[in-house]
Structure formats: C-alpha cells, structure tokens
PDB file of N, CA and C in Angstrom:
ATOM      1  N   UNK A   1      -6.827  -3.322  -3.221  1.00  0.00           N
ATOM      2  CA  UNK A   1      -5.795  -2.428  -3.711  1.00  0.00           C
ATOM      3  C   UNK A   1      -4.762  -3.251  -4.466  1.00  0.00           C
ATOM      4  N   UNK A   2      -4.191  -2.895  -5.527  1.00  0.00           N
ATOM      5  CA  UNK A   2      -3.590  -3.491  -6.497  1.00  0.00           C
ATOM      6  C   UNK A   2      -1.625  -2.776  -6.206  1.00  0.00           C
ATOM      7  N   UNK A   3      -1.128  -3.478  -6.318  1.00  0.00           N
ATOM      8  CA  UNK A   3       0.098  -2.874  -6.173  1.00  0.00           C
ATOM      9  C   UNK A   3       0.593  -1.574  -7.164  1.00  0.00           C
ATOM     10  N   UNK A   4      -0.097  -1.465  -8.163  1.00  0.00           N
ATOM     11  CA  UNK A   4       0.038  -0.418  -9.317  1.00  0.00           C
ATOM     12  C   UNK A   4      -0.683   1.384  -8.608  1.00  0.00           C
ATOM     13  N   UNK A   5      -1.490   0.577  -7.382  1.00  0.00           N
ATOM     14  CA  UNK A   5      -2.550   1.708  -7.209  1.00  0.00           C
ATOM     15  C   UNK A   5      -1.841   1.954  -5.329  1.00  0.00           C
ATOM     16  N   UNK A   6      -0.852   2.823  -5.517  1.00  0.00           N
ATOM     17  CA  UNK A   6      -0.254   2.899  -3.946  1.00  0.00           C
ATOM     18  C   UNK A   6      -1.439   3.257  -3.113  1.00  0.00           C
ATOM     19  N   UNK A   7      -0.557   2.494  -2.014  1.00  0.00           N
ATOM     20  CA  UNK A   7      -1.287   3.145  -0.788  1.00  0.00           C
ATOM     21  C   UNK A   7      -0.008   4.334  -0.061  1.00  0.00           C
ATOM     22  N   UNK A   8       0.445   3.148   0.094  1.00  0.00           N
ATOM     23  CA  UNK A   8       2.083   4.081   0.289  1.00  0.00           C
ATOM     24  C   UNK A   8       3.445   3.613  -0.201  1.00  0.00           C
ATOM     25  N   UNK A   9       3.889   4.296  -1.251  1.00  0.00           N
ATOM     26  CA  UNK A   9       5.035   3.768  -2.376  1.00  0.00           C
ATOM     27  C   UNK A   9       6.284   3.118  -1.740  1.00  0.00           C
ATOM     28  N   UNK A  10       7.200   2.827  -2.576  1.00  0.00           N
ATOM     29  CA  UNK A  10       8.127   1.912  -2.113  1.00  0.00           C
ATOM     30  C   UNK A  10       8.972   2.645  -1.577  1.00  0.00           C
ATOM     31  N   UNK A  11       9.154   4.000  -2.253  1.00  0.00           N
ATOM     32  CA  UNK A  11       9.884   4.541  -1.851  1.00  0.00           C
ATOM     33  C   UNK A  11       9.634   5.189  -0.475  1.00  0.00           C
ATOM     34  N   UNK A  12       8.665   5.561   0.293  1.00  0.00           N
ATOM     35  CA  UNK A  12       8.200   5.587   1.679  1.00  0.00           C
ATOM     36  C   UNK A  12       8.261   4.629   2.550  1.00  0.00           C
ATOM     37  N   UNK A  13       7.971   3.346   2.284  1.00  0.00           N
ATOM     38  CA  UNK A  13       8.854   2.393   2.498  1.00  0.00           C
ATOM     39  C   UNK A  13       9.968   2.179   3.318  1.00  0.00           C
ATOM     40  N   UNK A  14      10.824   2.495   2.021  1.00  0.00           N
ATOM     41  CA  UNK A  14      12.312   2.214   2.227  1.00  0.00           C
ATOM     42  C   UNK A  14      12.988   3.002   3.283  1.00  0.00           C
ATOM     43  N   UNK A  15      12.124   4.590   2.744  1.00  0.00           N
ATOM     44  CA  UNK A  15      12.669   5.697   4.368  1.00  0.00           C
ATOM     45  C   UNK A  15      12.373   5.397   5.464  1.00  0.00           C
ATOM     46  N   UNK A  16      11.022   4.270   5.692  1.00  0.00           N
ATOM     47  CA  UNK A  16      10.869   4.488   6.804  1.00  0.00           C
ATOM     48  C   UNK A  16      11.569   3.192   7.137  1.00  0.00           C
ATOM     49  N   UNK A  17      11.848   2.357   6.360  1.00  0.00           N
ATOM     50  CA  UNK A  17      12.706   1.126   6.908  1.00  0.00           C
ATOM     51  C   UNK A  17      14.094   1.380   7.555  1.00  0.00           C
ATOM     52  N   UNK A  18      14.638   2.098   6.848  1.00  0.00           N
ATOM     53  CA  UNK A  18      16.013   2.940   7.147  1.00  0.00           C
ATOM     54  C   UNK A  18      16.128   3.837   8.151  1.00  0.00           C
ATOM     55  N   UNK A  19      14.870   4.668   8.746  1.00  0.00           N
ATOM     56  CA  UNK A  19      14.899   4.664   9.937  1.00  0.00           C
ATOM     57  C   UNK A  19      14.670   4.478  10.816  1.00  0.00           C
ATOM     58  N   UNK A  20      13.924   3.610  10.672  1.00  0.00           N
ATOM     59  CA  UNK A  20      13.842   2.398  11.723  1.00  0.00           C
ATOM     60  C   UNK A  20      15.493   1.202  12.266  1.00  0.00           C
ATOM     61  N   UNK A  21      16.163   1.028  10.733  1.00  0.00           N
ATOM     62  CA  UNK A  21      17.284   0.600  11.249  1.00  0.00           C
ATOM     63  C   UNK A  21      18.418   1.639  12.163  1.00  0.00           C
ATOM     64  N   UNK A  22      18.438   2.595  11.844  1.00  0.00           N
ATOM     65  CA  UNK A  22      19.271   3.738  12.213  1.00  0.00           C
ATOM     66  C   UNK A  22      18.373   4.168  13.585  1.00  0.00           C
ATOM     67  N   UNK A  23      17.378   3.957  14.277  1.00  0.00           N
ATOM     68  CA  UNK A  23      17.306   4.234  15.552  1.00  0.00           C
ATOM     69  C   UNK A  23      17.123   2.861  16.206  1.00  0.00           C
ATOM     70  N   UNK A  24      17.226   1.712  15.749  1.00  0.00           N
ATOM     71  CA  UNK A  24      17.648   0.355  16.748  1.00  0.00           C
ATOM     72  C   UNK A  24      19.130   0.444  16.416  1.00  0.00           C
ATOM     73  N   UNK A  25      19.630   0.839  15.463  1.00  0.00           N
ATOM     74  CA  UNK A  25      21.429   0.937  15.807  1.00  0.00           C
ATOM     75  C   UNK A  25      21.702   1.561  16.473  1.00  0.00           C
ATOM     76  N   UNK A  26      21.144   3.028  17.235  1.00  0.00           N
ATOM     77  CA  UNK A  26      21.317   4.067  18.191  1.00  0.00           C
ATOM     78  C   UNK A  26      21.161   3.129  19.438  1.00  0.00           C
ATOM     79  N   UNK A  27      19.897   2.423  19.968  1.00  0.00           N
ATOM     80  CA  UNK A  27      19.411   1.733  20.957  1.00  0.00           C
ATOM     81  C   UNK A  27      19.992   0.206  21.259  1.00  0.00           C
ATOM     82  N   UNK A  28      20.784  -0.083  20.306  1.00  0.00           N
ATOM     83  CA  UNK A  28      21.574  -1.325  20.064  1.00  0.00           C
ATOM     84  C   UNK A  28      20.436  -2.318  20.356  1.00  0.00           C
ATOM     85  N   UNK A  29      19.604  -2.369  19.491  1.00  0.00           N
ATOM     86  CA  UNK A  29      18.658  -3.429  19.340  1.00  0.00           C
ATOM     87  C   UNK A  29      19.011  -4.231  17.767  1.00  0.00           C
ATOM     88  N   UNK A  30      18.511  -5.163  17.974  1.00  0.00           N
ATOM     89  CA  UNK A  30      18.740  -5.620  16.247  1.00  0.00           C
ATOM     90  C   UNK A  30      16.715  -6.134  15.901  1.00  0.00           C
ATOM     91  N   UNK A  31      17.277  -5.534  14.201  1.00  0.00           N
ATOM     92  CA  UNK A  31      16.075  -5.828  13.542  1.00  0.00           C
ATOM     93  C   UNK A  31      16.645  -6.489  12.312  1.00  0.00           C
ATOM     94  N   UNK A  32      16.681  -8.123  12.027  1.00  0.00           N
ATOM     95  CA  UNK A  32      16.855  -8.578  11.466  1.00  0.00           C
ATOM     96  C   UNK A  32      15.999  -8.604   9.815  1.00  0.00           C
ATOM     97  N   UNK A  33      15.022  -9.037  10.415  1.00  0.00           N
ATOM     98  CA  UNK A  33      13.488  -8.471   9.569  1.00  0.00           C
ATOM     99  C   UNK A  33      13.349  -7.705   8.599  1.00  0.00           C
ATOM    100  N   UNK A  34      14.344  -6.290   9.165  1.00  0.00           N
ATOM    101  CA  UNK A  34      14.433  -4.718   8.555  1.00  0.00           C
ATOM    102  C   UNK A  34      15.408  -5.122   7.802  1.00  0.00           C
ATOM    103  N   UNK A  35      16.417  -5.854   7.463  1.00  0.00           N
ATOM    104  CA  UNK A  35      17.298  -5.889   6.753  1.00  0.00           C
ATOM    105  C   UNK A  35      16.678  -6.437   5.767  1.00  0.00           C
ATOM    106  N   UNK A  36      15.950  -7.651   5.725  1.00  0.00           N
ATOM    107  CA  UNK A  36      15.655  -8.559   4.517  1.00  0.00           C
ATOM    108  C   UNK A  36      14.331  -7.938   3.674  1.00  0.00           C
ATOM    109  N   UNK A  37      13.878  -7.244   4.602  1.00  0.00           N
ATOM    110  CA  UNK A  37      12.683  -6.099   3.823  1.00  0.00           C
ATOM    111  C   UNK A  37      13.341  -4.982   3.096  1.00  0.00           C
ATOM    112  N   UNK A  38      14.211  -4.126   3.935  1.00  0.00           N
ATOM    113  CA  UNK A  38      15.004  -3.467   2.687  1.00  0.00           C
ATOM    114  C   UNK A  38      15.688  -3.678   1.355  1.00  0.00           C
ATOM    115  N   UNK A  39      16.340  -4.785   1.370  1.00  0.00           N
ATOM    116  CA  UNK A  39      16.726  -5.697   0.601  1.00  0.00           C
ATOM    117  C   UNK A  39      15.947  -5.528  -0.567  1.00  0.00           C
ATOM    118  N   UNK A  40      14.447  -6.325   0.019  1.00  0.00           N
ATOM    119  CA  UNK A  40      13.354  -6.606  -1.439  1.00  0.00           C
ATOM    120  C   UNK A  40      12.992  -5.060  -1.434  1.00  0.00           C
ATOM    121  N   UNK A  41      12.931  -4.061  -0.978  1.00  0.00           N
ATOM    122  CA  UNK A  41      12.654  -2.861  -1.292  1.00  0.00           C
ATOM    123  C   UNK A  41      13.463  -2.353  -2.381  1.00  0.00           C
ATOM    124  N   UNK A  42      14.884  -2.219  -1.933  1.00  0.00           N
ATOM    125  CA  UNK A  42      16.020  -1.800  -2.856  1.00  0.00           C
ATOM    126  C   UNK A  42      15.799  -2.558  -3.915  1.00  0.00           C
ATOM    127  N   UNK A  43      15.713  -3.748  -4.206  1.00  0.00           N
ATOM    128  CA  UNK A  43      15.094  -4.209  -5.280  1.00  0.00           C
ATOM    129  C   UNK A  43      14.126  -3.926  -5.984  1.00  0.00           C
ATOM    130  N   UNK A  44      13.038  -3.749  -5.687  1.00  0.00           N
ATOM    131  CA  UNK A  44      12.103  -3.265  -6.371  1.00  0.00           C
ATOM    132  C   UNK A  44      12.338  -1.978  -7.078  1.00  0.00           C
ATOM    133  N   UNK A  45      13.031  -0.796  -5.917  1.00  0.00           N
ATOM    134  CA  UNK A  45      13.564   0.335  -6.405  1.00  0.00           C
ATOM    135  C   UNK A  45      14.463   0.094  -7.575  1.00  0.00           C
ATOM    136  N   UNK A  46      15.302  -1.082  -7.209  1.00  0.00           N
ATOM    137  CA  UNK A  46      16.554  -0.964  -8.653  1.00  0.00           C
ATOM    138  C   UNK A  46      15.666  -1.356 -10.322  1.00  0.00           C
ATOM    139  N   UNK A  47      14.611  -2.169  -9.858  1.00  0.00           N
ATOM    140  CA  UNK A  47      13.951  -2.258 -11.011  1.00  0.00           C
ATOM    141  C   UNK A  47      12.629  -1.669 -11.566  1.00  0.00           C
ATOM    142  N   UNK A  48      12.701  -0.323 -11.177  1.00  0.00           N
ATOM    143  CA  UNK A  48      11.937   0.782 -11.639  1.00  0.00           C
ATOM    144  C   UNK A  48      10.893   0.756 -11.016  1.00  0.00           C
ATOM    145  N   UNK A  49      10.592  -0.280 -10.109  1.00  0.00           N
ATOM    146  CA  UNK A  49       9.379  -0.033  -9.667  1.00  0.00           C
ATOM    147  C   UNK A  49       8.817   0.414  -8.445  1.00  0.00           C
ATOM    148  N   UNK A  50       9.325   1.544  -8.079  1.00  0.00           N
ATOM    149  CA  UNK A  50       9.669   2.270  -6.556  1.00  0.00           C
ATOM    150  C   UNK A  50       8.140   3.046  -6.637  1.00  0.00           C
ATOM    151  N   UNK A  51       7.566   3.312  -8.028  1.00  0.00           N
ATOM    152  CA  UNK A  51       6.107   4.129  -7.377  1.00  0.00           C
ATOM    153  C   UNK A  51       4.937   3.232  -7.323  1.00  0.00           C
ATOM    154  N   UNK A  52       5.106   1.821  -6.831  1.00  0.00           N
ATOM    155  CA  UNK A  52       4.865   1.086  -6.764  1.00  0.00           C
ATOM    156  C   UNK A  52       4.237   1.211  -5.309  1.00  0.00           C
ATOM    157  N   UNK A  53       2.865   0.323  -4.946  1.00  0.00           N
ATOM    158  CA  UNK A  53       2.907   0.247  -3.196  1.00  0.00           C
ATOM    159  C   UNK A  53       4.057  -0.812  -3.305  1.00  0.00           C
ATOM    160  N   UNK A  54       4.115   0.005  -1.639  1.00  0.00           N
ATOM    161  CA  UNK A  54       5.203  -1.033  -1.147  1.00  0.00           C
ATOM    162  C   UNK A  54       5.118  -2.326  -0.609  1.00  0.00           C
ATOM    163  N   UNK A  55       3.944  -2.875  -0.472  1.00  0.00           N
ATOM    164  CA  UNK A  55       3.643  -4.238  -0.506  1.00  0.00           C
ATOM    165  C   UNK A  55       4.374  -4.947  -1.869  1.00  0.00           C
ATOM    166  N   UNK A  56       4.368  -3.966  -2.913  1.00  0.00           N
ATOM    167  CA  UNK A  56       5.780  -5.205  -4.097  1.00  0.00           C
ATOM    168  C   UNK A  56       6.831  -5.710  -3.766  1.00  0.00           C
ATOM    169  N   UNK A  57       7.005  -5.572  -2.659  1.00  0.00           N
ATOM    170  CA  UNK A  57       7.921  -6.013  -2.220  1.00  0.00           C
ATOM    171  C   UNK A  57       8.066  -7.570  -2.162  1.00  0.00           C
ATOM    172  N   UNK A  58       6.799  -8.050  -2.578  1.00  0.00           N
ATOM    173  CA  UNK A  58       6.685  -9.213  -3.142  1.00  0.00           C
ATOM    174  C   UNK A  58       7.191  -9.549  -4.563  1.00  0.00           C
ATOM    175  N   UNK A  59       7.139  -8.633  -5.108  1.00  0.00           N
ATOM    176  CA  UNK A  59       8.000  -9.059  -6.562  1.00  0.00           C
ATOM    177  C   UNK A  59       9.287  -9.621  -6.515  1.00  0.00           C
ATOM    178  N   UNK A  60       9.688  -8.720  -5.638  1.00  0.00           N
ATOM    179  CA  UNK A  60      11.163  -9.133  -5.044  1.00  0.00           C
ATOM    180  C   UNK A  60      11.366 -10.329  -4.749  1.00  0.00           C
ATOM    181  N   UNK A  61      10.676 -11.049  -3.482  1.00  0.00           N
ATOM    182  CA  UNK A  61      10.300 -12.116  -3.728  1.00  0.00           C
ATOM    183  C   UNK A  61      10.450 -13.290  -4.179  1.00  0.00           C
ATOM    184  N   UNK A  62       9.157 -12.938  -4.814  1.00  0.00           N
ATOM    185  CA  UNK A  62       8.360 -13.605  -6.127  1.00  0.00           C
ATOM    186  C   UNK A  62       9.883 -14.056  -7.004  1.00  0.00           C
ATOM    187  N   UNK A  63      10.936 -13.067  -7.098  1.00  0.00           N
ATOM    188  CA  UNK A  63      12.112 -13.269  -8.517  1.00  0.00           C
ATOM    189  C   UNK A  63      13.344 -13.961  -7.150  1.00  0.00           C
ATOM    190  N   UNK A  64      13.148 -14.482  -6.395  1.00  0.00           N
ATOM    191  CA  UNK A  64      14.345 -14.550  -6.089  1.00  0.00           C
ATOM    192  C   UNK A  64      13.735 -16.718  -5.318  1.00  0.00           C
ATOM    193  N   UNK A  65      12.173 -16.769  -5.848  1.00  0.00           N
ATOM    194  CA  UNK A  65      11.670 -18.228  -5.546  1.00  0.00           C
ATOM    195  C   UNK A  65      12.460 -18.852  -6.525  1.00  0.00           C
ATOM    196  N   UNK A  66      12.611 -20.312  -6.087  1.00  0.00           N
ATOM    197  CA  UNK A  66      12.870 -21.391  -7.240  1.00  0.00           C
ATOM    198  C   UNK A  66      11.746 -21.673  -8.098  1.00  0.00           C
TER     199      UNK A  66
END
C-alpha cells in the first residue's frame, strides 16, 4: 500500500489521536507518543496532504530530519 492509496486517511487519524488524548486526560494518564504523532499529523494536514494514509505521517518526519 502506497501512502497515495489510503487505508485509513490522515484525517481519521488525527480524530482518533485526539481522542485518545482527551480520554487519558479524563483518566489522568499521559500519552506522550500521542502528542508527537499528532504533531506530524497536523502537519501533514497543514500541507494538504490529509487524504493521504495516515502512515504519512512520515513525511512529516522525513521534513523535519537533518
């Protein structure tokens, strides 16, 4: 599967990342993880490429290596 060819888009993703943070903030757990994955999500989203699978989240990434 090619990132062009979703499995499940970025933008599904991102919802489900977000609630995942919003019920360990209810349970006062921390998900550190969830933060730095949203991050490259919102990224990807800011640069058009949200119908993207959400494995691009490597692009994100990918632009932020030396």
């Amino acid at each position: 599967m090619s990132a062009s060819a979703p499995g499940f888009p970025v933008e599904g993703g991102l919802k489900d990342v977000r609630l995942m943070q919003a019920l360990a903030q209810r349970a006062g757990a921390a998900l550190p993880a969830a933060a730095l994955v949203r991050g490259h999500l919102e990224a990807v989203l800011a640069d058009g490429k949200g119908g993207l699978d959400w494995g691009a989240l490597a692009l994100a990434v990918r632009s932020e290596a030396p």
